[in-house]
Protein backbone atom coordinates (compact mmCIF):
# COMPACT_ATOMS: atom_id res chain seq x y z
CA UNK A 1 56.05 -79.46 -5.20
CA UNK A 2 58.65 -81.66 -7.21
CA UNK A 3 59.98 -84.81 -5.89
CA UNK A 4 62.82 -87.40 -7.07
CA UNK A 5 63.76 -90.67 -6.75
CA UNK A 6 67.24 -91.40 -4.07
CA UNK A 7 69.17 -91.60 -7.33
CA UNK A 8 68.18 -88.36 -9.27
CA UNK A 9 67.59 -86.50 -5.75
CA UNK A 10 71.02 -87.74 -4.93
CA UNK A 11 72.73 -86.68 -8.74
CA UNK A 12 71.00 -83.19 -8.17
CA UNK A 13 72.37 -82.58 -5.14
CA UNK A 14 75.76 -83.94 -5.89
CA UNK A 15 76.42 -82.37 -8.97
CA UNK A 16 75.53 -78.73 -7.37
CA UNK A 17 78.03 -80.09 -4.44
CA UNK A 18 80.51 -81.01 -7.03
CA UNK A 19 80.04 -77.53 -8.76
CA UNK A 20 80.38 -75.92 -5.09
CA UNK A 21 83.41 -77.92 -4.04
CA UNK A 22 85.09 -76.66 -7.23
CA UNK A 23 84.39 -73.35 -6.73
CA UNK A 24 85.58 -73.58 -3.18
CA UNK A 25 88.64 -74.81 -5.00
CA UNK A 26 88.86 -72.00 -7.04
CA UNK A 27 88.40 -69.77 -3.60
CA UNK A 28 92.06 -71.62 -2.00
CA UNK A 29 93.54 -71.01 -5.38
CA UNK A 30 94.51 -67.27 -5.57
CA UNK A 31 94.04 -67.46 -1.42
CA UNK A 32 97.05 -69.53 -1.50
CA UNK A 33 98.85 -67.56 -4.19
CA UNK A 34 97.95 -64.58 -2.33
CA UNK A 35 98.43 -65.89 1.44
CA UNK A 36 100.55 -68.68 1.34
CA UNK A 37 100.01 -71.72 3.75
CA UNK A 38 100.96 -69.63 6.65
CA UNK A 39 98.02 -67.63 5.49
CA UNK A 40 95.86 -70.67 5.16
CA UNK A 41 96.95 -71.66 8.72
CA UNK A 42 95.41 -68.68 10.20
CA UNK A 43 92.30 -68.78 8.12
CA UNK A 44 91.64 -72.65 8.77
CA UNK A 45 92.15 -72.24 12.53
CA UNK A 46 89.23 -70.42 13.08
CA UNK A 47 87.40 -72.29 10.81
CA UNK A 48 86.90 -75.56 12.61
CA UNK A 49 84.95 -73.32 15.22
CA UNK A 50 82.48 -72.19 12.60
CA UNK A 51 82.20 -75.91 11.50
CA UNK A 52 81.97 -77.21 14.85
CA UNK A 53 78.30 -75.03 14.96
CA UNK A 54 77.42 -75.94 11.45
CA UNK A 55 77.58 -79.65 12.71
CA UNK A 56 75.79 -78.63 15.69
CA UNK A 57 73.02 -77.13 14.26
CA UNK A 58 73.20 -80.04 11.81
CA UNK A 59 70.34 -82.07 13.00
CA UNK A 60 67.44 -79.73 13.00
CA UNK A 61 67.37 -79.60 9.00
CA UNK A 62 67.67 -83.60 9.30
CA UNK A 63 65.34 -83.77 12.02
CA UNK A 64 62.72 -81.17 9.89
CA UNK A 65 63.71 -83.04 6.63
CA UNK A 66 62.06 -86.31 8.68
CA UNK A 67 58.91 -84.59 10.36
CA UNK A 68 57.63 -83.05 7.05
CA UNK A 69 58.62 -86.11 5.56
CA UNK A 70 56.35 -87.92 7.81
CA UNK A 71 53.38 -85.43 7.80
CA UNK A 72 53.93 -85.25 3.97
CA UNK A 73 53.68 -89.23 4.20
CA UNK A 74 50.27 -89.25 5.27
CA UNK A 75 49.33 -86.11 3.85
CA UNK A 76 49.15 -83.05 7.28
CA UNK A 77 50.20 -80.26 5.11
CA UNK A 78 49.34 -78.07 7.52
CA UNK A 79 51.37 -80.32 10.04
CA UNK A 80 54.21 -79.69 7.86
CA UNK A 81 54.34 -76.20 7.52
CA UNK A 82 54.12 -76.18 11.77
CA UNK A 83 57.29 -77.88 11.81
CA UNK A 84 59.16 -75.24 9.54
CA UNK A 85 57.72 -72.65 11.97
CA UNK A 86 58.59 -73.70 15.21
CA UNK A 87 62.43 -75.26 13.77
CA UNK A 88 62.70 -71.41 12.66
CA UNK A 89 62.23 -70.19 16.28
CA UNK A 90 64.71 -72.87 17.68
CA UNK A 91 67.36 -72.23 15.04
CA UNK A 92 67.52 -68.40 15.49
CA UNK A 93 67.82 -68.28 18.82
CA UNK A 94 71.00 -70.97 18.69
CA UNK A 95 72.15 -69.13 15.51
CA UNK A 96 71.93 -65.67 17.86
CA UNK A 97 73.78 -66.82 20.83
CA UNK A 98 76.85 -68.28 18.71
CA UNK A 99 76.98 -65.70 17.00
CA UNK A 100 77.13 -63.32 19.97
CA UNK A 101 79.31 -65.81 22.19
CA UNK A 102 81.86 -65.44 19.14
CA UNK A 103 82.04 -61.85 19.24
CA UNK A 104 82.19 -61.48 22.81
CA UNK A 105 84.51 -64.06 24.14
CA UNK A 106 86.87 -64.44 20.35
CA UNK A 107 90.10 -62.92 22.38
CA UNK A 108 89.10 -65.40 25.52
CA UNK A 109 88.66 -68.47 22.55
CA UNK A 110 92.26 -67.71 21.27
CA UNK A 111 93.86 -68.25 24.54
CA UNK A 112 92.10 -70.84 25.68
CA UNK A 113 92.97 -73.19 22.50
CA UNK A 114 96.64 -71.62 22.57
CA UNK A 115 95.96 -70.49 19.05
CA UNK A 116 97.77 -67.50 17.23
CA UNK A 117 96.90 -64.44 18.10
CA UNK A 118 96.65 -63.68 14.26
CA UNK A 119 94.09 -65.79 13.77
CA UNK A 120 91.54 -63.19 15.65
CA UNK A 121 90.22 -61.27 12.17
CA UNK A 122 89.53 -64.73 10.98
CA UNK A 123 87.58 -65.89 14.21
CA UNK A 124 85.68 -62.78 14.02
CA UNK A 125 84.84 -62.74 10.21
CA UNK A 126 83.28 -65.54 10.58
CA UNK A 127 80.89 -64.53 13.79
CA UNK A 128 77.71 -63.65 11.81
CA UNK A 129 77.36 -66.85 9.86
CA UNK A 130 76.17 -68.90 12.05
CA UNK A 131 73.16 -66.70 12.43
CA UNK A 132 72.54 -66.39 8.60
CA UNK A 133 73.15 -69.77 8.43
CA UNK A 134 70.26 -71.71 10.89
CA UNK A 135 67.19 -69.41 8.58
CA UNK A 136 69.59 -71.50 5.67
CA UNK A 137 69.47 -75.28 7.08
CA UNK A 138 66.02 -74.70 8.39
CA UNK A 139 64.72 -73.50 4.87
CA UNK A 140 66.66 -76.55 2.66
CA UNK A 141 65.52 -79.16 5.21
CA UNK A 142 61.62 -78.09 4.76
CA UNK A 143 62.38 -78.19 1.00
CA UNK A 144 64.15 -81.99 1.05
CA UNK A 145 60.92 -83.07 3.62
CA UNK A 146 59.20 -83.01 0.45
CA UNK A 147 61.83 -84.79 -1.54
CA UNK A 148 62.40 -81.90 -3.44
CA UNK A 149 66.49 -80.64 -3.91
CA UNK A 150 66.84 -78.60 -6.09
CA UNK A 151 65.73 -75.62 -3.98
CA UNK A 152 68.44 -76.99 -1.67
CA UNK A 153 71.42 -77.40 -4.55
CA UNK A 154 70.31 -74.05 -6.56
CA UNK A 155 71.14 -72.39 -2.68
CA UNK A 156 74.36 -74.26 -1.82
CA UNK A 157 75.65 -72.66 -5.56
CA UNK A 158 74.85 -69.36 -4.46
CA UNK A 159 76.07 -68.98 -1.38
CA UNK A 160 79.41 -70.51 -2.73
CA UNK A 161 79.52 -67.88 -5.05
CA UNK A 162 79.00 -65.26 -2.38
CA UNK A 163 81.78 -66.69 -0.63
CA UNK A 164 84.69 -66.79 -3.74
CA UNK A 165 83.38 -63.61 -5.01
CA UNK A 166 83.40 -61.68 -1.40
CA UNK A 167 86.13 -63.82 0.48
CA UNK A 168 88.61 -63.43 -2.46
CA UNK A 169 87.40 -59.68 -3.05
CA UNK A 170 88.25 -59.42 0.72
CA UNK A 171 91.33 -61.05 0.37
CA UNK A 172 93.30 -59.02 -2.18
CA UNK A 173 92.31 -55.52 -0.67
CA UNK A 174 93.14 -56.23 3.23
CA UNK A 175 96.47 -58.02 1.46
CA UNK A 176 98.53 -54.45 2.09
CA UNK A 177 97.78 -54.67 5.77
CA UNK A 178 98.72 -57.86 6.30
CA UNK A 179 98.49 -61.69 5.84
CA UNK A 180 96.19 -61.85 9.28
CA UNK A 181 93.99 -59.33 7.48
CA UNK A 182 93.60 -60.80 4.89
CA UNK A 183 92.63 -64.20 6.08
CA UNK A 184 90.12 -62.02 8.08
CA UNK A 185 88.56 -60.98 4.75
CA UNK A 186 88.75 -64.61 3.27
CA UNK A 187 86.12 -66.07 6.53
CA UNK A 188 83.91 -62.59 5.90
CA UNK A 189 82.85 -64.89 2.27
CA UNK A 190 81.27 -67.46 4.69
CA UNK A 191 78.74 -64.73 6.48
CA UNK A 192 78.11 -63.47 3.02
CA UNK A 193 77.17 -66.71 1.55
CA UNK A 194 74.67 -67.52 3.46
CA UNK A 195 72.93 -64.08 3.86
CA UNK A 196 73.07 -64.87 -0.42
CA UNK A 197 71.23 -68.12 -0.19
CA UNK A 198 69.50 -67.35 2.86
CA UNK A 199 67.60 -64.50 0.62
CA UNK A 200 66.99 -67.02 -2.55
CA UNK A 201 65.50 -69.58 -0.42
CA UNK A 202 62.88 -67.20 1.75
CA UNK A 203 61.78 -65.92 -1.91
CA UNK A 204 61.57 -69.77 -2.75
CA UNK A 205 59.15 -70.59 0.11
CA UNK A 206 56.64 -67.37 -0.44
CA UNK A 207 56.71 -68.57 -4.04
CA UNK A 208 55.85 -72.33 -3.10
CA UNK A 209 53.58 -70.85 -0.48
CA UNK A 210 51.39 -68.25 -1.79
CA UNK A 211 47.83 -69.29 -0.15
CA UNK A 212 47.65 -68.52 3.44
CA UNK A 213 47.60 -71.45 5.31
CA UNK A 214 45.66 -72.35 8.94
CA UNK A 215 47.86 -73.72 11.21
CA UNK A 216 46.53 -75.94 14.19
CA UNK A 217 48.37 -75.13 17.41
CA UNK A 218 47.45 -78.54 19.13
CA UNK A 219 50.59 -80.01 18.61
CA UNK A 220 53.15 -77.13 19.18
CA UNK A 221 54.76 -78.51 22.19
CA UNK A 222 54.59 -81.93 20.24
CA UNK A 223 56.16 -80.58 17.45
CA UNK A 224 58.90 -78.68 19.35
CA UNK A 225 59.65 -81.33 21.48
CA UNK A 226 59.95 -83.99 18.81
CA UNK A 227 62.09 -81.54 16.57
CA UNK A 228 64.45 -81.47 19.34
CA UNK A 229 64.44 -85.31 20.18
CA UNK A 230 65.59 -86.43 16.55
CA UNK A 231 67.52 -82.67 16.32
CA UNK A 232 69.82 -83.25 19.41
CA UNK A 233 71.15 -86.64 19.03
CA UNK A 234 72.07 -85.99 15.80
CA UNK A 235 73.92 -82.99 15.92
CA UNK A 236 75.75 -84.33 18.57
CA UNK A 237 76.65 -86.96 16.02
CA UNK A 238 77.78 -84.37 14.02
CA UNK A 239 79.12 -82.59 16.11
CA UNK A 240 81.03 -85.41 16.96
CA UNK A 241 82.83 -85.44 13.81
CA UNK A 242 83.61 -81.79 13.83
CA UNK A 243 85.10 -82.06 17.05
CA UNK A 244 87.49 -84.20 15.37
CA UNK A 245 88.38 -81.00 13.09
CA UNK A 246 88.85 -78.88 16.35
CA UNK A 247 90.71 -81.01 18.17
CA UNK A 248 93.38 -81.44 15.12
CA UNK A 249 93.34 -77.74 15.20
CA UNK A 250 93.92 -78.05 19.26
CA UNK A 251 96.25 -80.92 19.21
CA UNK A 252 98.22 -81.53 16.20
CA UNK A 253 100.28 -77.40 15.47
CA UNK A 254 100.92 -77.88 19.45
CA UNK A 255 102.34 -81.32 18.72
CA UNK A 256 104.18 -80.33 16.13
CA UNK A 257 105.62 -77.97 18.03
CA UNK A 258 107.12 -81.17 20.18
CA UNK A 259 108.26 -82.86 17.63
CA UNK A 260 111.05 -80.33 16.67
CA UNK A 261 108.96 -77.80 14.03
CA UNK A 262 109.06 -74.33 14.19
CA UNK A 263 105.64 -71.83 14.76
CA UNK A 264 105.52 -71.37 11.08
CA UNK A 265 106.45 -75.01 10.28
CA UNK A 266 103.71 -76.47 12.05
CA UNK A 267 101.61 -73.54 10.69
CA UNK A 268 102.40 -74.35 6.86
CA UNK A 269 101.97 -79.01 7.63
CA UNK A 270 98.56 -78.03 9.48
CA UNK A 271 97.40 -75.60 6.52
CA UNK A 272 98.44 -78.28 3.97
CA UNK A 273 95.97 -81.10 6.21
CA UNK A 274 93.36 -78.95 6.29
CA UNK A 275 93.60 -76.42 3.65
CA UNK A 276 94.74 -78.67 1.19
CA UNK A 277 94.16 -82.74 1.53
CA UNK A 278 90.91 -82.25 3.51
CA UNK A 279 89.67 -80.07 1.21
CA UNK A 280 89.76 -82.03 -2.18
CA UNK A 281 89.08 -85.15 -0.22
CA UNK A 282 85.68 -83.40 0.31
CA UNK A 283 85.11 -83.14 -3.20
CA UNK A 284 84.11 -86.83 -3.48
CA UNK A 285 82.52 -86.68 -0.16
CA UNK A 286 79.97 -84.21 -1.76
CA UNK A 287 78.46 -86.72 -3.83
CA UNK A 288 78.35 -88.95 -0.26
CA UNK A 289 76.46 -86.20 1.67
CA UNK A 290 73.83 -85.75 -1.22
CA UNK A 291 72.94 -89.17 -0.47
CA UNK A 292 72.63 -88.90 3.25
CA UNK A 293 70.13 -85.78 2.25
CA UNK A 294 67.92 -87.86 -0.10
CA UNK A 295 68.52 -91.17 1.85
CA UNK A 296 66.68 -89.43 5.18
CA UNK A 297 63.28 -88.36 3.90
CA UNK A 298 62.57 -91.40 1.65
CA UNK A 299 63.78 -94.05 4.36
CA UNK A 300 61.88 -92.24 6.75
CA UNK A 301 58.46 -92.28 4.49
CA UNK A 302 58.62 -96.11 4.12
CA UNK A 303 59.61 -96.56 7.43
CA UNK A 304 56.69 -94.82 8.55
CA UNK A 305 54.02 -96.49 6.12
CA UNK A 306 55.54 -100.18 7.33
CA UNK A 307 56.83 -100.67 3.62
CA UNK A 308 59.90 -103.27 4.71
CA UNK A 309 60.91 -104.53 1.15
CA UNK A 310 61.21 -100.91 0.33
CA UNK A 311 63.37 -99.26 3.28
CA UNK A 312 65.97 -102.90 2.63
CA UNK A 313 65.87 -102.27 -1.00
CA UNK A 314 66.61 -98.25 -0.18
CA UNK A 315 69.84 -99.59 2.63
CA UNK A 316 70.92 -101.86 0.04
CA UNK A 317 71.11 -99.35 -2.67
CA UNK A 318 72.39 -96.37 -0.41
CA UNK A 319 75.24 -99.11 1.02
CA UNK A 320 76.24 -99.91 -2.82
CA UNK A 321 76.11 -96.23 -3.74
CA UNK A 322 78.83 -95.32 -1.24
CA UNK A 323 81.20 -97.96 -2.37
CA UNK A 324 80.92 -96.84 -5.80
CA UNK A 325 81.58 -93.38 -4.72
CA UNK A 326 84.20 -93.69 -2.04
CA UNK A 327 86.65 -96.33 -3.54
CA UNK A 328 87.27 -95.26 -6.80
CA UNK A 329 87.65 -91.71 -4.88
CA UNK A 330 90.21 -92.66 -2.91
CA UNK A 331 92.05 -94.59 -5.26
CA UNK A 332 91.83 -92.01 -7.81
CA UNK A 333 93.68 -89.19 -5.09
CA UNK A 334 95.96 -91.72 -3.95
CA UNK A 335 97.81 -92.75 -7.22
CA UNK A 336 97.16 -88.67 -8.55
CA UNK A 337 97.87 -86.84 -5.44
CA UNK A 338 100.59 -85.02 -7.02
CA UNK A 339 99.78 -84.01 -10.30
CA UNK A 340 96.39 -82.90 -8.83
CA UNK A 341 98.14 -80.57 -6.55
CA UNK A 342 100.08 -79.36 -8.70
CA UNK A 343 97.20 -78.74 -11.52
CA UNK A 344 94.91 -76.62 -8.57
CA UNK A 345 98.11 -74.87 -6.82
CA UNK A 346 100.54 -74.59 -9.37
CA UNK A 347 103.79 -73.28 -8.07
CA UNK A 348 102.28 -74.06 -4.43
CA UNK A 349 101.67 -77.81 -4.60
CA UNK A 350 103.38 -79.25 -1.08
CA UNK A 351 101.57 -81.60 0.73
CA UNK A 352 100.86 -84.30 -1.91
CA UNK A 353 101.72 -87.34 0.44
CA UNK A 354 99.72 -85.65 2.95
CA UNK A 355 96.89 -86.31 0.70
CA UNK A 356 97.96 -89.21 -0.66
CA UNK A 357 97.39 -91.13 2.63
CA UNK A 358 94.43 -89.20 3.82
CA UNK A 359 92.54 -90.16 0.39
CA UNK A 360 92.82 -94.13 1.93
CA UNK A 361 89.60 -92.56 4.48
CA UNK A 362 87.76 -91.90 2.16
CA UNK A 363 85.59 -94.94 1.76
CA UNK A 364 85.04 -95.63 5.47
CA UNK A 365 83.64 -91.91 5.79
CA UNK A 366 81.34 -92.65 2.89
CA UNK A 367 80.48 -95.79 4.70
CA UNK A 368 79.96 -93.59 7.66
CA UNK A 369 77.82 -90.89 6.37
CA UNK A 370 75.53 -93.26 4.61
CA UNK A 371 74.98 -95.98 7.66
CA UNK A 372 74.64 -93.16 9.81
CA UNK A 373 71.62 -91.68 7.64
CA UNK A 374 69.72 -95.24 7.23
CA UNK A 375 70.09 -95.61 11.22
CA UNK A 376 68.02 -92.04 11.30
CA UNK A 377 65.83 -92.96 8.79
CA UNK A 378 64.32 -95.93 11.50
CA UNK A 379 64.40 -93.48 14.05
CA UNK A 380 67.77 -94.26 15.69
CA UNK A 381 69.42 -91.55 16.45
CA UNK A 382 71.65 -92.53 19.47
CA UNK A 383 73.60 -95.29 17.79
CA UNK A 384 75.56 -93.96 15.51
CA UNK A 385 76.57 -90.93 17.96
CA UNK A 386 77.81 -93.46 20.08
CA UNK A 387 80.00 -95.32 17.51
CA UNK A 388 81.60 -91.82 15.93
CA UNK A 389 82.26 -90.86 19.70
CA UNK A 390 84.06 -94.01 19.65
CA UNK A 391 85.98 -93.22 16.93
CA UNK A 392 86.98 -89.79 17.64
CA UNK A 393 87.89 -91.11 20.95
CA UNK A 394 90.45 -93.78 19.12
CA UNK A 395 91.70 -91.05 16.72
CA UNK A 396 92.48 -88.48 19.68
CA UNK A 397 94.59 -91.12 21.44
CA UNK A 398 96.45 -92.09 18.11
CA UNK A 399 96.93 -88.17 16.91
CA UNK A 400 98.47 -87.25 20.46
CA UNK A 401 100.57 -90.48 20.40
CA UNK A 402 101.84 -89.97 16.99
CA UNK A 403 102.38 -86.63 16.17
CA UNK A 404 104.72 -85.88 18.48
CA UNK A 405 107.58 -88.73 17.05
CA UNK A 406 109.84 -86.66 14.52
CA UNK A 407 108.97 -89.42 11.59
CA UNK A 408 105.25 -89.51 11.93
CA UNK A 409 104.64 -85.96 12.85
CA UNK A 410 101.71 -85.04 11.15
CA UNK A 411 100.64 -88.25 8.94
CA UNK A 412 99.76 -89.65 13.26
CA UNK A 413 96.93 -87.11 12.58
CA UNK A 414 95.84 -88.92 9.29
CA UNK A 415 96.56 -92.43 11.17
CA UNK A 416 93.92 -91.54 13.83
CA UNK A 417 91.34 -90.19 11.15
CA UNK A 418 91.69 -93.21 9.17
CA UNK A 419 91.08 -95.04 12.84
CA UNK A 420 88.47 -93.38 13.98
CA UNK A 421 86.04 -93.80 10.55
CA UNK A 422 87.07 -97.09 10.16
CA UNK A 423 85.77 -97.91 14.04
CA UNK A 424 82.60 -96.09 13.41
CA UNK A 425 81.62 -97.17 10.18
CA UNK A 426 82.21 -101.32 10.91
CA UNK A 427 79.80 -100.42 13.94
CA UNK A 428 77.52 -98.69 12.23
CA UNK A 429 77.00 -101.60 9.48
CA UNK A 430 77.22 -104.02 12.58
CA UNK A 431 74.22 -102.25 14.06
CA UNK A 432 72.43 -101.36 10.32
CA UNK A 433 72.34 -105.09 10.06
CA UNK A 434 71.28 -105.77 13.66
CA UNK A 435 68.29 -103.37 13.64
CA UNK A 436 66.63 -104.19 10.29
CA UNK A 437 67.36 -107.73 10.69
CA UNK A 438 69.06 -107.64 6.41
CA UNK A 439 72.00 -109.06 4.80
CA UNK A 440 74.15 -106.55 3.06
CA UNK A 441 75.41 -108.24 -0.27
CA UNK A 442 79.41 -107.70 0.13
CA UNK A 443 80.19 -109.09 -3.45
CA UNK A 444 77.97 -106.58 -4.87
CA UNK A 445 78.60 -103.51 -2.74
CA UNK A 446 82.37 -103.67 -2.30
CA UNK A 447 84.18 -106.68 -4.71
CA UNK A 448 82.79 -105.68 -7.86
CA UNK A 449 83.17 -101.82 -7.02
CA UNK A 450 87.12 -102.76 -6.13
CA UNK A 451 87.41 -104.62 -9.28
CA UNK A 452 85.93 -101.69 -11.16
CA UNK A 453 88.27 -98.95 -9.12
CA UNK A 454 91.67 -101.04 -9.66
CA UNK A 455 91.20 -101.19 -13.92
CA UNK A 456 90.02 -97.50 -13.91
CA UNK A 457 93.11 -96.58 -12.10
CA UNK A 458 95.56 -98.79 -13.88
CA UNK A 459 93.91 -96.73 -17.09
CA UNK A 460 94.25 -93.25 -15.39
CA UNK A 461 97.61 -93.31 -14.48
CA UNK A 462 98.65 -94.62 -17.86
CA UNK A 463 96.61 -92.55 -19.96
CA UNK A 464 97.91 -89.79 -17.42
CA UNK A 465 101.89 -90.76 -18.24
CA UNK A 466 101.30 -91.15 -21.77
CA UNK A 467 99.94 -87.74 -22.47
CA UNK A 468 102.37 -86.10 -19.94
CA UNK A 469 105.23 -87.64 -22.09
CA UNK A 470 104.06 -86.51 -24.89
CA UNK A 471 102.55 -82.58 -23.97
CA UNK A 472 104.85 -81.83 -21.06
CA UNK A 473 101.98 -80.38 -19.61
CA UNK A 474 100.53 -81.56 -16.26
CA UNK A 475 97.33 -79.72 -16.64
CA UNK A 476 96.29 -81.38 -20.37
CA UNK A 477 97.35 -84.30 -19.14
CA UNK A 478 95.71 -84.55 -15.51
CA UNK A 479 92.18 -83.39 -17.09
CA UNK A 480 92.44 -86.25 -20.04
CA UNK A 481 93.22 -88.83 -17.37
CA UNK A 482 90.07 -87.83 -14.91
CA UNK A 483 87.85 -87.09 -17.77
CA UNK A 484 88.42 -90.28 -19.29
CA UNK A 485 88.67 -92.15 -16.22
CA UNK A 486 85.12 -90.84 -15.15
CA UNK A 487 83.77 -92.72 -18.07
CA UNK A 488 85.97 -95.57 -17.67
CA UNK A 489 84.30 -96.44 -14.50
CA UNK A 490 80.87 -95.59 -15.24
CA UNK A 491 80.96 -97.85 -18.34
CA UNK A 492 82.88 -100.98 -15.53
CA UNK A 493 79.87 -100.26 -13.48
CA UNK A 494 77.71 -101.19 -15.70
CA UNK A 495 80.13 -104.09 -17.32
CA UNK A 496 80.19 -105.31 -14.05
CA UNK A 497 76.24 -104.92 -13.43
CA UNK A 498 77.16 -103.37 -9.94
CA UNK A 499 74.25 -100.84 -11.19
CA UNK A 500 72.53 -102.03 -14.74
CA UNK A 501 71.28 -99.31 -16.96
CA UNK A 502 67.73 -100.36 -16.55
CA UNK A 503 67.64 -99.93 -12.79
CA UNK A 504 69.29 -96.42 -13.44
CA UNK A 505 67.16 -94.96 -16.17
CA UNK A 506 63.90 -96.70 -13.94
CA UNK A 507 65.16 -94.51 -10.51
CA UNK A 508 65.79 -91.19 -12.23
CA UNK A 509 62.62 -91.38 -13.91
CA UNK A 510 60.86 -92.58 -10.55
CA UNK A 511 59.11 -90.02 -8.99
CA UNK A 512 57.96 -91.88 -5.62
């Protein structure tokens, strides 16, 4: 089986991410033009619920990615393949129940969170995914044990286009019976997705696996019970930060609600924070979560074989990656919030300061994604659950503080987000630093990445005005400004040496 280096792993990944998050782009566009925000509203309440299981489940293709990793390591093939088994058992049974608890209980759900009664088609849509789904994480985090991604990012494309092709199918014919309906049809693309790339990937494993292979049963206990000791801390972890999805979903229409809005107001600022902001802000994060994936396994194989110069050389490089990613991300959305809203929901683009100000989080959840994965790669787990739990806790106290005052209304719930990763990320790098006993070089990591991220802006926005003034046309001009300003910065990065093109070209050739 193919491997690749943290950097080409992490580009392979990232660009089918990328290519995902724009499709998912594509999805909101003609779900907005046919929907609305109030639409979007509906369709994103229920959503957080799905999420909140994704994250949930989140760990055991971590925790997988880490045992085969290991077994890989020191060469128990057949160890490997025991670890896929059993994680398939465990996955399908969680899968099963949420998916059943969903279907059962979705009328009970909706009163309990004091959600609209609309957004039932949505909430049940969604109900099978999470079945279709676990086969899906268990599959792509046997296939990234071995350092191998591109099964992984060939499946993330096609399940994303099982979603925009079905959702938006979905969308346009339930549109006659109403917006609720249709919203309904929009969350049916998730379930279909992953049935999509649940398929390619099971055809991808009988074609890596065609030999039979003998499969001790010594260890099965072992196994299990190890999968679930790196699988459970973990997911709470993640779960952790999807909580802090469903609790905006809980907290911050009802607050709005306080602060003066109508239903439908607070309906239409809530769909344009999460349909909207968060959305394209997860367009960068993409390239941050690609990381994480490759960071795991390869941390985890030094770690195990006692290579120390290697796993601080791997933190080092993941820490630096993140800067480079996150603060020319967020300073990019910041200063081109609005003409980017306006070039992907033209005629629809509210909600531009909205993502303005959420775009500042952006480097801190980098920060936090990546710490979190080198802290798993040395086998702790607990740590950073503990220091996201403490940030959610500090953005739930801000949000419910905030929101309600007339003024703040909903930027109190970006104030809290930007709270709560900032708290959890300076712990993380507190304890990062603590446990492997390593200096992270700031000047290197963050100054020379800010130095790179202020001139490529400055350029942006000017090449931006210029070409605006002289096309009238947002959409010319907004795709000349990024365009360029993607090869702005990767030519400063290398001006700057924060990567040289030496070390690049020798990682993306690396196959160990």
């Amino acid at each position: 089986m193919k491997r690749q280096s943290l950097i080409k792993g992490t580009v392979i990944l990232g660009a089918a991410g990328i290519f995902v998050k724009f499709l998912g782009i594509f999805f909101r566009w003609p779900l907005i033009m046919l929907i609305g925000d109030e639409g979007i509203g509906y369709y994103q309440m229920s959503y957080p619920l799905y999420m909140f299981f994704i994250a949930s489940a989140s760990g055991m293709p971590v925790a997988i990615s880490k045992m085969v990793s290991e077994r890989n390591a020191v060469g128990n093939k057949d160890g490997a393949e025991l670890v896929l088994k059993k994680a398939l058992i465990l996955m399908t049974i969680m899968g099963g129940i949420f998916t059943v608890f969903i279907l059962l209980f979705s009328n009970k759900i909706i009163s309990v969170l004091n959600w609209d009664k609309k957004s039932y088609y949505s909430l049940v849509a969604i109900a099978a995914a999470p079945l279709c789904i676990s086969i899906v994480s268990a599959l792509r985090g046997y296939f990234q044990g071995f350092q191998n991604m591109i099964p992984t990012a060939i499946s993330q494309i096609f399940e994303q286009c099982g979603r925009v092709i079905v959702g938006v199918g979905l969308a346009y014919l339930l549109i006659p019976k109403g917006i609720e309906y249709s919203a309904g049809g929009a969350a049916f693309g998730a379930s279909f997705g992953a049935i999509v790339a649940g398929v390619y990937l099971s055809i991808k494993y009988i074609s890596y696996n065609k030999e039979k292979k003998t499969i001790s049963k010594n260890n099965e206990k072992h196994v299990m019970y190890k999968l679930l000791s790196i699988a459970i801390p973990i997911s709470l972890g993640s779960a952790v930060s999807s909580v802090m999805s469903l609790l905006d979903s809980i907290i911050v229409p009802q607050k709005l609600l306080l602060a003066g809005f109508s239903h439908k107001e607070a309906t239409i600022l809530y769909g344009q924070l999460t349909g909207k902001a968060f959305v394209l802000i997860n367009v960068p994060l993409t390239l941050s979560i690609a990381l994480c994936a490759s960071l795991v396994p390869i941390i985890s194989e030094a770690y195990i074989l006692s290579k120390r110069s290697e796993v601080v050389n791997k933190v080092q490089l993941a820490i630096k990656s993140a800067m480079v990613i996150g603060i020319p991300s967020a300073c990019g959305l910041f200063f081109m919030s609005g003409p980017i809203l306006k070039l992907i929901f033209p005629g629809n683009s509210g909600g531009y300061y909205i993502l303005k100000y959420l775009s500042i989080s952006i480097p801190f959840i980098t920060l936090t994604q990546t710490s979190t994965a080198i802290l798993q790669g040395v086998d702790k787990y607990a740590l950073p659950v503990i220091n996201l739990l403490i940030g959610c806790l500090a953005k739930v106290i801000i949000t419910l503080i905030l929101v309600p005052i007339p003024k703040i209304n909903v930027y109190g719930a970006i104030i809290g987000t930007l709270t709560g990763y900032i708290i959890a990320s300076m712990l993380n790098l507190l304890q990062v630093k603590h446990q492997l006993k390593i200096k992270i070089n700031i000047y290197d990591s963050l100054i020379k990445t800010i130095y790179a991220a202020i001139i490529m802006t400055i350029l942006v926005v000017f090449i931006y005005l210029n070409v605006y003034n002289s096309t009238m046309s947002n959409s010319i001009a907004c795709f000349s400004a990024v365009f360029i300003g993607i090869i702005i910065y990767a030519i400063l990065v290398l001006l700057f040496g924060i990567f040289s093109y030496s070390q690049i070209e020798k990682r993306i050739r690396k196959k160990r």
